[in-house]
Structures are given as structure tokens and as C-alpha cells.
C-alpha atoms as a PDB file:
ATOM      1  CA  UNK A   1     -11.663   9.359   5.353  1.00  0.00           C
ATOM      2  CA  UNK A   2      -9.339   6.759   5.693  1.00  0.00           C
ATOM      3  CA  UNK A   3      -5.658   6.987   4.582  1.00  0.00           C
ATOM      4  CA  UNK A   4      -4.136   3.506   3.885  1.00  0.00           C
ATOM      5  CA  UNK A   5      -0.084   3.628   3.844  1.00  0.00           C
ATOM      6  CA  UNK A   6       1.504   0.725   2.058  1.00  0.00           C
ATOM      7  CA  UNK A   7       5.090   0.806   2.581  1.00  0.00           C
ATOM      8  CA  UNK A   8       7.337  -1.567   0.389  1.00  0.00           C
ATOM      9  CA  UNK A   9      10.529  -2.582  -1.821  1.00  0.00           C
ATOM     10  CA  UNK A  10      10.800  -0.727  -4.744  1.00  0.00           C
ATOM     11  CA  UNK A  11      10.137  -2.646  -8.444  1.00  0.00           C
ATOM     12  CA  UNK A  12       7.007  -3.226  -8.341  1.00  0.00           C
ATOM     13  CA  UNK A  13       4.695  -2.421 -11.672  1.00  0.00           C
ATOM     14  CA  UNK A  14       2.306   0.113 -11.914  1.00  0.00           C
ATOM     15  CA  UNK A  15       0.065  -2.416 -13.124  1.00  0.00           C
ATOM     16  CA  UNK A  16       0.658  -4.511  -9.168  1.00  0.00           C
ATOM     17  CA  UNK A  17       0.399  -1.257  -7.827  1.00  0.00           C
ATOM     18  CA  UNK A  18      -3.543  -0.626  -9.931  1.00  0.00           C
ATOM     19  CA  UNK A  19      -4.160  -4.186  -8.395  1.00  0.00           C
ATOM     20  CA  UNK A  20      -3.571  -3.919  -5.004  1.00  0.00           C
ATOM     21  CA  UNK A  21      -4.765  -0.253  -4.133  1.00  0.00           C
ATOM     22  CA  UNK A  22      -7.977  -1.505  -5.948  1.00  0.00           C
ATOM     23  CA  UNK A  23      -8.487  -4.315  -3.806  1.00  0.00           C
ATOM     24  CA  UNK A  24      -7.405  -2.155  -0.391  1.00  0.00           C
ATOM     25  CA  UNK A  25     -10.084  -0.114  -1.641  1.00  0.00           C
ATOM     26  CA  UNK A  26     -12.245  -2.508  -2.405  1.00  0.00           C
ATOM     27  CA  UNK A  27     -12.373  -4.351   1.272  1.00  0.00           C
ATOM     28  CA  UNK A  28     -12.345  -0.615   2.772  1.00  0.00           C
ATOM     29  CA  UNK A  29     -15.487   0.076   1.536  1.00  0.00           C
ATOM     30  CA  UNK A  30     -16.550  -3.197   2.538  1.00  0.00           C
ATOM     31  CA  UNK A  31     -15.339  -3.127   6.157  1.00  0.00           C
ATOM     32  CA  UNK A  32     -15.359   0.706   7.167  1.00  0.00           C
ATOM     33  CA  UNK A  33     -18.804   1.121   5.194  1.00  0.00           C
ATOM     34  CA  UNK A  34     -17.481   4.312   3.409  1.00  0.00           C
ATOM     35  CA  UNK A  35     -17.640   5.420  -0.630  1.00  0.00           C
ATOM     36  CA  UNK A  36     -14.721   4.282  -2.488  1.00  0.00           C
ATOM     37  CA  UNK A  37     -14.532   8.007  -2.842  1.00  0.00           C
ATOM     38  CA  UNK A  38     -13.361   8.380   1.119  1.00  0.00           C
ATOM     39  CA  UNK A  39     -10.572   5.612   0.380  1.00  0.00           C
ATOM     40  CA  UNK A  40      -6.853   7.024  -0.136  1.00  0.00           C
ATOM     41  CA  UNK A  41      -4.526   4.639  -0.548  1.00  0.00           C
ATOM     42  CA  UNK A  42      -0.915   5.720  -0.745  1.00  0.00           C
ATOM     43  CA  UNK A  43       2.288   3.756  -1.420  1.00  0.00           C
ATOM     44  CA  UNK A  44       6.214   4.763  -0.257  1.00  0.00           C
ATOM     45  CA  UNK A  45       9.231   2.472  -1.734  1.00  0.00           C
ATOM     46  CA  UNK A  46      12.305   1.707  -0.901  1.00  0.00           C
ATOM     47  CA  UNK A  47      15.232   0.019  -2.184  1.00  0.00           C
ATOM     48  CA  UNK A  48      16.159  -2.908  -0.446  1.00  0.00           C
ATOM     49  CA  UNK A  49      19.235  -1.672   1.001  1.00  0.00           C
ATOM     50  CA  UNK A  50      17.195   0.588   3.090  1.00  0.00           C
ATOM     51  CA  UNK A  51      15.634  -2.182   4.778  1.00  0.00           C
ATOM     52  CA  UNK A  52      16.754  -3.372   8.372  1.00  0.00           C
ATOM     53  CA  UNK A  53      15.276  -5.955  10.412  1.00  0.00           C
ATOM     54  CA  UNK A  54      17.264  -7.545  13.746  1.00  0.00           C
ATOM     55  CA  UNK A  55      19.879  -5.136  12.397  1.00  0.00           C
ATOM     56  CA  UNK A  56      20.264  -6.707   9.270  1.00  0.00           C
ATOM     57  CA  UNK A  57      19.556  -5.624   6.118  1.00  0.00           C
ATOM     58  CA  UNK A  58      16.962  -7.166   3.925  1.00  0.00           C
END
């Protein structure tokens, strides 16, 4: 079963959200040769002030 994590700033719509775990899902399947079924997709935001790259928040 794969478990996809997508981890990104908050504000996004649930709409983008729809979009993109459909078309993870979609390429999944595809790739990995599993049922959409098997395909999790998860997604974890953040606001950008909890965002650090070099040190330096994005």
C-alpha cells in the first residue's frame, strides 16, 4: 500500500488539494501497478514561518 506524504505551505484550496492527490494517485497506479484503492495520499501544512532553509526562514 503505498503512503504518499505531501508536505507544504498552508493556503492552498481544497479544490488544489482534489487536484493534486488525484493526479499522485493517478501516476501511482500507473508506476507501482497497484488499485487506486492501495493509494493514500496524505497532506501536512505549515505556515510559512515554520519554514527554514540555510537557516532562514521561507
Amino acid at each position: 500500500m503505498p503512503i504518499v506524504n505531501v508536505q507544504m505551505f498552508s493556503g492552498r484550496t481544497q479544490k488544489e488539494k482534489d487536484r493534486l492527490a488525484e493526479a499522485i494517485t493517478e501516476d501511482i497506479v500507473k508506476i507501482l501497478e497497484v488499485t487506486k484503492e492501495e493509494v493514500i495520499v496524505v497532506f501536512t501544512e505549515e505556515p510559512h514561518g515554520n519554514w527554514y532553509a540555510s537557516g532562514v526562514r521561507l
